[in-house]
N, C-alpha and C. Protein backbone atom coordinates (compact mmCIF):
# COMPACT_ATOMS: atom_id res chain seq x y z
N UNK A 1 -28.85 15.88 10.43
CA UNK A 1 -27.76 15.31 9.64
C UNK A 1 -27.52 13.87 10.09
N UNK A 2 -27.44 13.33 9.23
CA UNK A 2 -26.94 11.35 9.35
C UNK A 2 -25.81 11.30 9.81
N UNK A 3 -25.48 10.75 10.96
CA UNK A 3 -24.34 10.26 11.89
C UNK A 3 -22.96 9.87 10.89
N UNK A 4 -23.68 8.94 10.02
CA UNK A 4 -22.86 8.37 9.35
C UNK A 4 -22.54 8.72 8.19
N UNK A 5 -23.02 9.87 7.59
CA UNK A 5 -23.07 10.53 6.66
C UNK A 5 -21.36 11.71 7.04
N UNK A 6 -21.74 12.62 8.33
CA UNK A 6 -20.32 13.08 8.86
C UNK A 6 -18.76 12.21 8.42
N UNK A 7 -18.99 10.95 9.02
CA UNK A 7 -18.15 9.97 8.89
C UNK A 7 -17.54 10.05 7.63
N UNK A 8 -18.49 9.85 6.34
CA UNK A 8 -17.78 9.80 5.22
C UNK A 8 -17.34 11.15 4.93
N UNK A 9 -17.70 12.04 4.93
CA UNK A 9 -17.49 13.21 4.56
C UNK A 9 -15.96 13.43 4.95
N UNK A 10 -15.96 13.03 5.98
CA UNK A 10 -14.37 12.95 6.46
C UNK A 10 -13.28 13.02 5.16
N UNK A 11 -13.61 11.82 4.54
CA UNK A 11 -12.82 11.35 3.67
C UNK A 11 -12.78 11.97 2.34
N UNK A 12 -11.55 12.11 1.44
CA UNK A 12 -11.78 12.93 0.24
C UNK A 12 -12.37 12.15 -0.74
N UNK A 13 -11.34 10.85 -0.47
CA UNK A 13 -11.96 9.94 -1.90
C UNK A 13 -12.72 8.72 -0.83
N UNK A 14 -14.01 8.83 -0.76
CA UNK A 14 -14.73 7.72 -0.67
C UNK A 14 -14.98 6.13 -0.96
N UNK A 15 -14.98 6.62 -2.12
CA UNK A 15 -15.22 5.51 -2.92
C UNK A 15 -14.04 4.72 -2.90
N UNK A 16 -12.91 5.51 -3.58
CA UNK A 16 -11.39 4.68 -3.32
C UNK A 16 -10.82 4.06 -1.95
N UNK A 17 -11.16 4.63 -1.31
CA UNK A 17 -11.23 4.01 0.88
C UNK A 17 -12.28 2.71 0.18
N UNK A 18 -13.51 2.71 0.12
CA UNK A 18 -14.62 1.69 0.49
C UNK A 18 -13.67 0.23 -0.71
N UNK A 19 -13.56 0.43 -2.06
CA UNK A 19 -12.70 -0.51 -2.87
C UNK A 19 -11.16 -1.21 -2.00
N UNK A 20 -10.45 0.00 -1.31
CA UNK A 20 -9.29 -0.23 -0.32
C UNK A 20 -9.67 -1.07 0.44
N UNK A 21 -10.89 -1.34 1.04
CA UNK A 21 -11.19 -2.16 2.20
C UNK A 21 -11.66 -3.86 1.72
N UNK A 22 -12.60 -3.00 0.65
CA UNK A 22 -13.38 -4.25 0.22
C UNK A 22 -12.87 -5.47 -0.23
N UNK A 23 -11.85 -5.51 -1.02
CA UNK A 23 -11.37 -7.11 -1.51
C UNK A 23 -10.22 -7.45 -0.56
N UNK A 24 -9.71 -6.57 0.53
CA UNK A 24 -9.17 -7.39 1.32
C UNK A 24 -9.97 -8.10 2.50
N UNK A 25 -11.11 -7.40 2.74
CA UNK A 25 -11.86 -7.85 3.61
C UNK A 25 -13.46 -8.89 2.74
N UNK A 26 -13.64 -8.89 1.38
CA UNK A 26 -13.79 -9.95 0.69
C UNK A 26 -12.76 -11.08 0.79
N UNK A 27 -11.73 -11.05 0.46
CA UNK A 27 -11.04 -12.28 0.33
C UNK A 27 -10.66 -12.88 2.18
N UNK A 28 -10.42 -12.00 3.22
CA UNK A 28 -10.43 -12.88 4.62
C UNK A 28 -11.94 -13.33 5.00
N UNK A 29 -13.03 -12.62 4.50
CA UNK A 29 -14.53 -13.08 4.43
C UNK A 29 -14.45 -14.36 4.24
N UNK A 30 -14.02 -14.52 2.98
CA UNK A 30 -14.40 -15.36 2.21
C UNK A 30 -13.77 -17.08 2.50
N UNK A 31 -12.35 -16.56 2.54
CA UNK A 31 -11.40 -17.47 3.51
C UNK A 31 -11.84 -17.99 4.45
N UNK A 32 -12.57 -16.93 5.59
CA UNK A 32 -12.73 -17.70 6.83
C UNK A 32 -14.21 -18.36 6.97
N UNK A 33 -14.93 -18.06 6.21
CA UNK A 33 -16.13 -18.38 6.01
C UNK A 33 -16.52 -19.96 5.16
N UNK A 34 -16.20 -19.68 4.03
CA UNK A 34 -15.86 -21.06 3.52
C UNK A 34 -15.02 -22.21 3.82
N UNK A 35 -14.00 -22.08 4.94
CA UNK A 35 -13.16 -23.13 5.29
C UNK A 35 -14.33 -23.78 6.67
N UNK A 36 -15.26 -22.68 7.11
CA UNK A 36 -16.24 -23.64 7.80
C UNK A 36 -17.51 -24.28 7.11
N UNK A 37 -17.48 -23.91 6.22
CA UNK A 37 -19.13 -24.29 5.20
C UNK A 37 -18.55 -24.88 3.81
N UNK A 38 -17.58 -24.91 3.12
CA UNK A 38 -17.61 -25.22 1.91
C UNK A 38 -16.33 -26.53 2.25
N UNK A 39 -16.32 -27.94 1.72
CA UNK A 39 -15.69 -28.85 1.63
C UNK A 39 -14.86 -28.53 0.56
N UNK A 40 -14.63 -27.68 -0.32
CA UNK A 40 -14.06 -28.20 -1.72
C UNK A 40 -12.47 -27.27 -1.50
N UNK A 41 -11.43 -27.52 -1.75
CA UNK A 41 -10.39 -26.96 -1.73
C UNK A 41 -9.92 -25.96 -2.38
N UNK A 42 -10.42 -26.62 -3.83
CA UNK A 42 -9.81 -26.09 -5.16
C UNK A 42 -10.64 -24.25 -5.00
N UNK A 43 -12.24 -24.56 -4.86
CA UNK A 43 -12.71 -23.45 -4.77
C UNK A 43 -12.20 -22.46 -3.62
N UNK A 44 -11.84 -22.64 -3.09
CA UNK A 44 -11.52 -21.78 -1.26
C UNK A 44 -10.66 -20.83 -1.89
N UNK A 45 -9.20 -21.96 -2.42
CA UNK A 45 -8.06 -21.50 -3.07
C UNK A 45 -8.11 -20.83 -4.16
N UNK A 46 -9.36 -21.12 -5.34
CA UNK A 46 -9.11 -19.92 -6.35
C UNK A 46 -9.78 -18.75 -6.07
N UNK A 47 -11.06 -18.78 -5.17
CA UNK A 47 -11.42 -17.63 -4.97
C UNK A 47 -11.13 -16.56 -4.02
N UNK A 48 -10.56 -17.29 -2.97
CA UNK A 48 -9.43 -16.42 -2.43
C UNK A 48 -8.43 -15.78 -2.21
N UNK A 49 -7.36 -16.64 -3.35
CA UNK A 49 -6.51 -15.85 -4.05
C UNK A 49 -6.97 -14.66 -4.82
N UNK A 50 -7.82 -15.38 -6.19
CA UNK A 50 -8.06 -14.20 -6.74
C UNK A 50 -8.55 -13.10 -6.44
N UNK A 51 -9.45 -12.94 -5.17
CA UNK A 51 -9.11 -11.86 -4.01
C UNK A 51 -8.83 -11.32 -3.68
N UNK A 52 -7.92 -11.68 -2.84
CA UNK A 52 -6.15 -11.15 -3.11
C UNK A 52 -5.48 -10.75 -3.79
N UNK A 53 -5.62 -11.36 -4.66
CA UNK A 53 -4.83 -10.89 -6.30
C UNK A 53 -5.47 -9.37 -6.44
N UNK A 54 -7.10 -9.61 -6.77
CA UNK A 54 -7.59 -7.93 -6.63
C UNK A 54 -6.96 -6.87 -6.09
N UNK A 55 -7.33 -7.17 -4.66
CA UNK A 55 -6.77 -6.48 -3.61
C UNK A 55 -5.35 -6.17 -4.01
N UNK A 56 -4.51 -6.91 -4.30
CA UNK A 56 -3.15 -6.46 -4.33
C UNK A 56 -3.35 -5.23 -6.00
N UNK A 57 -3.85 -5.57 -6.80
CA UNK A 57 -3.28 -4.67 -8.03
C UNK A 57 -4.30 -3.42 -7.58
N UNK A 58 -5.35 -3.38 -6.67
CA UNK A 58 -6.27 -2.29 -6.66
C UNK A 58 -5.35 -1.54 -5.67
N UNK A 59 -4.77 -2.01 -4.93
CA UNK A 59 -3.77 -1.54 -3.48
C UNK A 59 -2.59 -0.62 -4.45
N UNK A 60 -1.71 -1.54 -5.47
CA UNK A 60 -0.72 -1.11 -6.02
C UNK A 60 -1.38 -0.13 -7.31
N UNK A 61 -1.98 0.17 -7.90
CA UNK A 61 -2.52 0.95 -8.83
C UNK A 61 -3.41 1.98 -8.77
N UNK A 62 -4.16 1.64 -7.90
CA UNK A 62 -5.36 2.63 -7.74
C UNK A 62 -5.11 3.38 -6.50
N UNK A 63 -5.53 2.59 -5.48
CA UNK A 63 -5.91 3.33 -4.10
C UNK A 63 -4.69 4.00 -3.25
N UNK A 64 -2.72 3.63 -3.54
CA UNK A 64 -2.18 3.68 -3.46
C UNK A 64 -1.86 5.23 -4.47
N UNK A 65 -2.07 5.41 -5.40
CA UNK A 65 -2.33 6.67 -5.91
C UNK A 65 -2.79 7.93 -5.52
N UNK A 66 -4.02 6.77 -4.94
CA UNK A 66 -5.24 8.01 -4.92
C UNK A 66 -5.21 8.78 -3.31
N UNK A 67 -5.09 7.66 -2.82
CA UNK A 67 -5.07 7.81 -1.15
C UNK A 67 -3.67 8.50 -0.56
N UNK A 68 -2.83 7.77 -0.79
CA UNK A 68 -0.89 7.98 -0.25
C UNK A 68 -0.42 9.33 -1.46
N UNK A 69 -0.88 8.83 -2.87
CA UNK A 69 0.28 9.80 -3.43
C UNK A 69 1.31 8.64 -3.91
N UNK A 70 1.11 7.85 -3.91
CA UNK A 70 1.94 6.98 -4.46
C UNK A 70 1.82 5.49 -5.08
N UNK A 71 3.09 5.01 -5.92
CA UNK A 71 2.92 3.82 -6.73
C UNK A 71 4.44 3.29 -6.75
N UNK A 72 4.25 2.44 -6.76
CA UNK A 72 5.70 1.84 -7.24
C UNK A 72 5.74 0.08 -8.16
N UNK A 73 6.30 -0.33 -8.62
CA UNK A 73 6.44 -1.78 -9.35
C UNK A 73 8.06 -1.95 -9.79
N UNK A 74 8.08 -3.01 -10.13
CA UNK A 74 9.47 -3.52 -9.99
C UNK A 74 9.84 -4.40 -11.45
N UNK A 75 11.13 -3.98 -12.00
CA UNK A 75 11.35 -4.47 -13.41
C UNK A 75 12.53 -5.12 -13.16
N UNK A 76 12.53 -5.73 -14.07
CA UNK A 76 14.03 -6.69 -14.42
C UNK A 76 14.60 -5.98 -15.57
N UNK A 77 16.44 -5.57 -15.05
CA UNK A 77 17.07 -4.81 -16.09
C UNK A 77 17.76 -5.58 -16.86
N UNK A 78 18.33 -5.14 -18.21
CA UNK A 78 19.36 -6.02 -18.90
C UNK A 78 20.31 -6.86 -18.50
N UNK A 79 20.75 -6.70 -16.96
CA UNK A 79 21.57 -7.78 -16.12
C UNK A 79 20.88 -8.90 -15.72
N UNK A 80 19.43 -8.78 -15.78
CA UNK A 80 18.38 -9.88 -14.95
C UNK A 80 18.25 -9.84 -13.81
N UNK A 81 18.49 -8.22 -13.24
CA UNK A 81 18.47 -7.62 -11.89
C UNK A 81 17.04 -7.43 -11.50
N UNK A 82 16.55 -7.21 -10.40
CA UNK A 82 15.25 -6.80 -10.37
C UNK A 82 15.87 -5.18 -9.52
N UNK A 83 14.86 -4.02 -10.52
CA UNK A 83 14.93 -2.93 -9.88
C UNK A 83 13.77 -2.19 -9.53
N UNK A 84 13.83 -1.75 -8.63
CA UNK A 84 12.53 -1.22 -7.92
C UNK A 84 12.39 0.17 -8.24
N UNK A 85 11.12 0.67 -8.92
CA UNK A 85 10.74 1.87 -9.53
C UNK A 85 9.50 2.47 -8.58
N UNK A 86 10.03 3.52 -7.97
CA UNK A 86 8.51 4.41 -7.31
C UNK A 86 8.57 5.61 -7.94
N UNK A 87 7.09 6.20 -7.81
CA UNK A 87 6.52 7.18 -8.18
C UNK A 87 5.47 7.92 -7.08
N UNK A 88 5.95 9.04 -6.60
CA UNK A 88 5.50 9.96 -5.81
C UNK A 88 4.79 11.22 -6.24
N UNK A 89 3.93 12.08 -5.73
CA UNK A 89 3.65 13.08 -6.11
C UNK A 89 4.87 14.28 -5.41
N UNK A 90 4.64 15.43 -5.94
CA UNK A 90 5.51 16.59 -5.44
C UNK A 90 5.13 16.77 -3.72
N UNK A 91 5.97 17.74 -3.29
CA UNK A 91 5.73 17.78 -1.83
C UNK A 91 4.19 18.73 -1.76
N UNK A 92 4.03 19.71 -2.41
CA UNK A 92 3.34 20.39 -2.11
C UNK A 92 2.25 19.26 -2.34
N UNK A 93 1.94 18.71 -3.34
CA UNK A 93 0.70 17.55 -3.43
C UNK A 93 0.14 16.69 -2.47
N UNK A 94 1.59 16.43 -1.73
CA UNK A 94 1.59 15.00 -0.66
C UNK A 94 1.05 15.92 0.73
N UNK A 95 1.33 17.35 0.97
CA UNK A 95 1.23 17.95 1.89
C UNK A 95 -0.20 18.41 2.00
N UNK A 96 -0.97 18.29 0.85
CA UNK A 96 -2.57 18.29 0.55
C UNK A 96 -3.43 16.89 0.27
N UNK A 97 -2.41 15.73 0.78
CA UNK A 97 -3.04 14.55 0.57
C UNK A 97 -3.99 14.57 2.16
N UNK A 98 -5.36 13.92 2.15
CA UNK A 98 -6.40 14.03 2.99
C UNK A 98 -5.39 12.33 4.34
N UNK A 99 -5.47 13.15 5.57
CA UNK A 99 -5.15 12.44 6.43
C UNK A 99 -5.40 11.50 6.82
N UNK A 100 -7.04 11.41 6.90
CA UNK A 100 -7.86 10.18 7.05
C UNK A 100 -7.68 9.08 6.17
N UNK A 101 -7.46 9.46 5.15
CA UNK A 101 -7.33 8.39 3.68
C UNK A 101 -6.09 8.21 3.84
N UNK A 102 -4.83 8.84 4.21
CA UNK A 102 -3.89 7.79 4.43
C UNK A 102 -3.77 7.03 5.43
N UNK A 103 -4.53 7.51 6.80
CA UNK A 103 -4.73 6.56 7.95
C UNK A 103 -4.99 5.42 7.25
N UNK A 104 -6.28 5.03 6.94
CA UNK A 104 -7.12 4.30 6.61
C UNK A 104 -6.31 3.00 5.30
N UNK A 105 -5.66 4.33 4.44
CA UNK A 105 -4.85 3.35 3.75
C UNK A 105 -3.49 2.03 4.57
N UNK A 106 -2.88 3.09 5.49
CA UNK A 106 -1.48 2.55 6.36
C UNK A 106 -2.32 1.37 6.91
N UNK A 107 -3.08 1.50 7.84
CA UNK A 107 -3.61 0.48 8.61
C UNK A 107 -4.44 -0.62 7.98
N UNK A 108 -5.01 -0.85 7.53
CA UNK A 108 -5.31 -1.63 6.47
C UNK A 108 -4.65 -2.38 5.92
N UNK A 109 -3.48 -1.90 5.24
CA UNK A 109 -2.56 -2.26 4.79
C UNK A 109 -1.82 -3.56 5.76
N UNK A 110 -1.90 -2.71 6.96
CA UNK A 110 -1.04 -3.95 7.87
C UNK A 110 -2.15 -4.13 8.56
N UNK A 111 -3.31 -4.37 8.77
CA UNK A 111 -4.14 -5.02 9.47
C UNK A 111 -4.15 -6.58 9.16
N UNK A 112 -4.63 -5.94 7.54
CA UNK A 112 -4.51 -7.26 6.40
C UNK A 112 -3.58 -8.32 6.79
N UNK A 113 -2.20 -7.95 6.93
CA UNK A 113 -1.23 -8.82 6.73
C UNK A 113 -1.36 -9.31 8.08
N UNK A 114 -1.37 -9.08 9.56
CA UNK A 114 -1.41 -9.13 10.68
C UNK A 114 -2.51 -10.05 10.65
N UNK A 115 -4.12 -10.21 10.13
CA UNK A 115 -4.99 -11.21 9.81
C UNK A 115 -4.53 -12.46 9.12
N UNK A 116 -3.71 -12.20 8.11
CA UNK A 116 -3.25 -13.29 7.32
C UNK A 116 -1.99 -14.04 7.83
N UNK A 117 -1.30 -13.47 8.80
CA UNK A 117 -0.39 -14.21 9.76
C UNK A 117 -1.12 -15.11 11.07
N UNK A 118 -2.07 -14.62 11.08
CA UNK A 118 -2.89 -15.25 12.22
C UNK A 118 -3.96 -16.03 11.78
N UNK A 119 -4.32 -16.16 10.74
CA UNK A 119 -4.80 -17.30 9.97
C UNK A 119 -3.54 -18.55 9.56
N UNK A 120 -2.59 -18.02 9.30
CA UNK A 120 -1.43 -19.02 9.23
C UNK A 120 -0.93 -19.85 10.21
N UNK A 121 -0.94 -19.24 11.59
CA UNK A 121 -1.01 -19.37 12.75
C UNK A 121 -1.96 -21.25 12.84
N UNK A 122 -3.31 -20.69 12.81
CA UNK A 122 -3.79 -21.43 12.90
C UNK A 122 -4.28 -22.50 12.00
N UNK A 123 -3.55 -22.28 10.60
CA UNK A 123 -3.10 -23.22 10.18
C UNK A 123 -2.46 -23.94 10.40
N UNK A 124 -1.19 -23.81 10.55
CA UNK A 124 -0.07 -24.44 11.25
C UNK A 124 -0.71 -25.33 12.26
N UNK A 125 -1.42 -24.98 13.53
CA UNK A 125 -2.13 -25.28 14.33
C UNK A 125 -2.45 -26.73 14.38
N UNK A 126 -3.73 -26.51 13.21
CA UNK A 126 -4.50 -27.49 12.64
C UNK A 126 -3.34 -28.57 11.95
N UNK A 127 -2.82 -28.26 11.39
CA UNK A 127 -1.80 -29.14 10.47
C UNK A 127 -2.17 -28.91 9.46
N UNK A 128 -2.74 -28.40 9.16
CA UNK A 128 -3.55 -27.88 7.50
C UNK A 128 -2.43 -27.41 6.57
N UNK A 129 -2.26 -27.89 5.84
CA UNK A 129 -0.77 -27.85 4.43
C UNK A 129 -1.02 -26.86 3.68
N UNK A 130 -2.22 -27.17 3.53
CA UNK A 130 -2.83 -26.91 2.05
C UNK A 130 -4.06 -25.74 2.04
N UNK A 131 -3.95 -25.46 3.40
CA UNK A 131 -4.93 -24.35 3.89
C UNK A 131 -3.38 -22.91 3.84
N UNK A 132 -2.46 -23.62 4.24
CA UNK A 132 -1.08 -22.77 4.93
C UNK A 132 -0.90 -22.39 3.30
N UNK A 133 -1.24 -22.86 2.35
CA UNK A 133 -0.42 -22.52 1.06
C UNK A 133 -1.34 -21.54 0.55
N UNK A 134 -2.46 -20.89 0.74
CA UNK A 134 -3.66 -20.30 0.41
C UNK A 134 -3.47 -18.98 0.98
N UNK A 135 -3.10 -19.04 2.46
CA UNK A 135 -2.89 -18.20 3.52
C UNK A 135 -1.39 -17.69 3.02
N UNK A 136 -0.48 -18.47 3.02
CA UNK A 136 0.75 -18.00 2.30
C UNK A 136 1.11 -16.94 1.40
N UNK A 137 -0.05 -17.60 0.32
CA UNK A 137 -0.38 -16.48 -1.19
C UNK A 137 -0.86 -15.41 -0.86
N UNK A 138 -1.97 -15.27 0.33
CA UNK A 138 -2.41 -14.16 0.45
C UNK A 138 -1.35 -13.36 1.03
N UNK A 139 -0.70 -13.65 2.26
CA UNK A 139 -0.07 -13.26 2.66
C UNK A 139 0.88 -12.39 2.15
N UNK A 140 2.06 -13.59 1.53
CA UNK A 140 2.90 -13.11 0.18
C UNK A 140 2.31 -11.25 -0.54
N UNK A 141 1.54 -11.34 -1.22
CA UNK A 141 0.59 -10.22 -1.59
C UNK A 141 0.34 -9.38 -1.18
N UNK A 142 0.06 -9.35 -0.06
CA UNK A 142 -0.35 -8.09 0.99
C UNK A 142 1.25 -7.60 1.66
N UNK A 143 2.21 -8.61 1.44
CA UNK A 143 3.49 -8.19 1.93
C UNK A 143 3.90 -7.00 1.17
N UNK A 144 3.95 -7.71 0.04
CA UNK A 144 4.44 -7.05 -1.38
C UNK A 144 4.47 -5.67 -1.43
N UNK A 145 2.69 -5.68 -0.80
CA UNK A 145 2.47 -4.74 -0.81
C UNK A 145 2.72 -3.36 0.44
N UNK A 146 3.16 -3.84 1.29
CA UNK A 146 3.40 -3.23 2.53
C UNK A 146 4.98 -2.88 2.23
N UNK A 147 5.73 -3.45 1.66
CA UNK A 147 7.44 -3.08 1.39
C UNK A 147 7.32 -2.68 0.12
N UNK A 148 6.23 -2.57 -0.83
CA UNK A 148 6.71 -1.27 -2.16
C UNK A 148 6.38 -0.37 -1.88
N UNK A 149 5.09 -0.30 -0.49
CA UNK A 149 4.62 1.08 -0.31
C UNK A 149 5.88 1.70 0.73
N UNK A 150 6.12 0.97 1.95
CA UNK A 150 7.14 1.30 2.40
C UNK A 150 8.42 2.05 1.70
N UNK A 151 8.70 1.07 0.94
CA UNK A 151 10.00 2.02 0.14
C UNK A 151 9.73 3.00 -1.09
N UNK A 152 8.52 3.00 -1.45
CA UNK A 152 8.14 4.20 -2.09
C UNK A 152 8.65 6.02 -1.14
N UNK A 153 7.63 5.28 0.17
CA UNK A 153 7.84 6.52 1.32
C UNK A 153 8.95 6.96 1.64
N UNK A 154 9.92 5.94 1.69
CA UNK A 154 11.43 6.16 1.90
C UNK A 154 11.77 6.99 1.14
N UNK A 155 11.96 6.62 -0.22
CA UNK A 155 12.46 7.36 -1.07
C UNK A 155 12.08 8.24 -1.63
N UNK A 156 10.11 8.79 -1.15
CA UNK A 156 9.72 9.71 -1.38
C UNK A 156 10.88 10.84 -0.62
N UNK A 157 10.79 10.32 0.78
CA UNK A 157 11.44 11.33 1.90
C UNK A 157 12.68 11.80 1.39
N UNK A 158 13.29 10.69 0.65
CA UNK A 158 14.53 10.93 0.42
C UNK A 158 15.23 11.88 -0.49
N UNK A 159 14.02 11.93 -1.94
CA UNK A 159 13.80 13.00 -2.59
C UNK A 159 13.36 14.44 -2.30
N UNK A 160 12.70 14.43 -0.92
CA UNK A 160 12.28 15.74 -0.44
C UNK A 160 13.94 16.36 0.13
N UNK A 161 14.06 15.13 0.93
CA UNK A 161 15.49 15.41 1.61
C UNK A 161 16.69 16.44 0.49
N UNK A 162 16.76 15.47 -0.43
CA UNK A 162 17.83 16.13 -1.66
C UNK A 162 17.05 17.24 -2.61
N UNK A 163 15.90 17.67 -2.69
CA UNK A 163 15.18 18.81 -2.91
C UNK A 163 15.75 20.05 -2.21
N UNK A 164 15.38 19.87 -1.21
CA UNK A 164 15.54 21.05 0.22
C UNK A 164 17.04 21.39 0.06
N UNK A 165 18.09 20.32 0.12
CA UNK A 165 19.60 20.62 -0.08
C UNK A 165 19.72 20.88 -1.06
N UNK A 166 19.50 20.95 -1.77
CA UNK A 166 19.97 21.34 -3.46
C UNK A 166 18.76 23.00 -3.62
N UNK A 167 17.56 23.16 -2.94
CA UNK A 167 17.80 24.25 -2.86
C UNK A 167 18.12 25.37 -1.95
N UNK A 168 18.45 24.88 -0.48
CA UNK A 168 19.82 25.76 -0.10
C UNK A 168 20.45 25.84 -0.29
N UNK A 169 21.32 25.58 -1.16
CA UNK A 169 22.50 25.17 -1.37
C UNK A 169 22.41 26.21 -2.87
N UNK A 170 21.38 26.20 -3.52
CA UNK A 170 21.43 27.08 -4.70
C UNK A 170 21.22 28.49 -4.42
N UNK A 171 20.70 28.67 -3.23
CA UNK A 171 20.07 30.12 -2.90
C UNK A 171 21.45 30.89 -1.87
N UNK A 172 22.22 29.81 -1.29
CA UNK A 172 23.48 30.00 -0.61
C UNK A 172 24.20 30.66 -1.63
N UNK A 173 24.24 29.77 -2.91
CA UNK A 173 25.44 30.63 -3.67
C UNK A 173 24.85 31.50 -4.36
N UNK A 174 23.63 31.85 -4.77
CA UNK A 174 23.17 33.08 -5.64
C UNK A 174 23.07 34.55 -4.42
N UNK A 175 23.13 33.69 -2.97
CA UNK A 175 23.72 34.99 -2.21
C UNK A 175 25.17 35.69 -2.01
N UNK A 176 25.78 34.36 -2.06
CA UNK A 176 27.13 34.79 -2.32
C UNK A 176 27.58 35.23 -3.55
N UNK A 177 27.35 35.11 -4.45
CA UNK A 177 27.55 35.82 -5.99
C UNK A 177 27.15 37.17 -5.85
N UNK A 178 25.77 37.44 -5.35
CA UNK A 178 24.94 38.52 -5.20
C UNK A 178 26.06 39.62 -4.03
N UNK A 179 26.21 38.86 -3.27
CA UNK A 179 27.18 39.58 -2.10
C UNK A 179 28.62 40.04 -3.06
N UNK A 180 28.89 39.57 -3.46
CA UNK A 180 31.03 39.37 -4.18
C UNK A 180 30.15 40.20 -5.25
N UNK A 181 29.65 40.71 -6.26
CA UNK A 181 29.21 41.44 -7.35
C UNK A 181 28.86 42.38 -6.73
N UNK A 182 28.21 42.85 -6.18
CA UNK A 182 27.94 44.17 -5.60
C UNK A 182 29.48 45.08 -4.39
N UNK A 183 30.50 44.14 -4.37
CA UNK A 183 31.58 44.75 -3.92
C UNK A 183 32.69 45.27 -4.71
């Protein structure tokens, strides 16, 4: 058996892990690679964003689904409020979500951003403006994405939380009914 073959097997969704990795680790590739070989600005900056950009809607749509059990995005209501909408699977679902794939998702997640602070870093460094505004965007993005997934989880929990009470709380009184009717 192939060493590395075990490895994947690990994982439920494969393919969705290898896409999870790939355009965030395309776009810091690409970033750190071209700011030593390529002179041109404009290119660094669109293709690294758009990168990023990937990464962020494949993070928030897909792999965030597929991997966690979860999604969330954010609307503006008739006040011109912004309100934050998540979407979780049931408990029993989340309790059959594959471990490795959410490892893999969590860390990632903040690896990313932890890379893109330390590229900023050394922006700053350099004095680089216009390198810091590239690094920024990415940054920005991968945040985004670390506090919708965050508060998705929250409020997943939070829904399990008011699940569980609402059904003790229903089975409390269909005992007590059950108890007072039979006297």
């Amino acid at each position: 058996m192939d060493p590395n073959q075990s490895i994947v097997e690990n994982y439920f969704n494969p393919r969705t892990c290898f896409f999870h990795v790939l355009f965030k680790a395309a776009a810091l590739a690409f970033y750190i690679l071209s700011a030593l070989f390529v002179d041109n600005f404009v290119i660094i900056f669109v293709v690294t964003v758009l990168l990023a950009a990937l990464d962020f809607w494949v993070v928030k749509n897909v792999s965030g689904r597929i991997l966690v059990g979860m999604r969330w995005w954010n609307e503006i209501d008739d006040l011109g409020e912004s309100v934050w909408k998540f979407e979780c699977l049931d408990q029993d679902s989340l309790a059959r979500m594959n471990k490795k794939d959410s490892w893999l998702f969590w860390w990632t997640l903040y690896l990313a951003a932890v890379l893109w602070i330390t590229l900023a870093i050394f922006s700053l460094i350099r004095l680089q403006a216009d390198y810091l505004l590239v690094v920024g965007v990415c940054l920005t993005l991968s945040i985004a994405n670390i506090v919708g997934f965050t508060k998705c989880k929250k409020d997943a929990k939070k829904q399990i939380q008011q699940f569980a009470s609402q059904t003790i709380a229903s089975r409390f009184s269909s005992t007590l009914q059950s108890a007072f009717s039979v006297v």
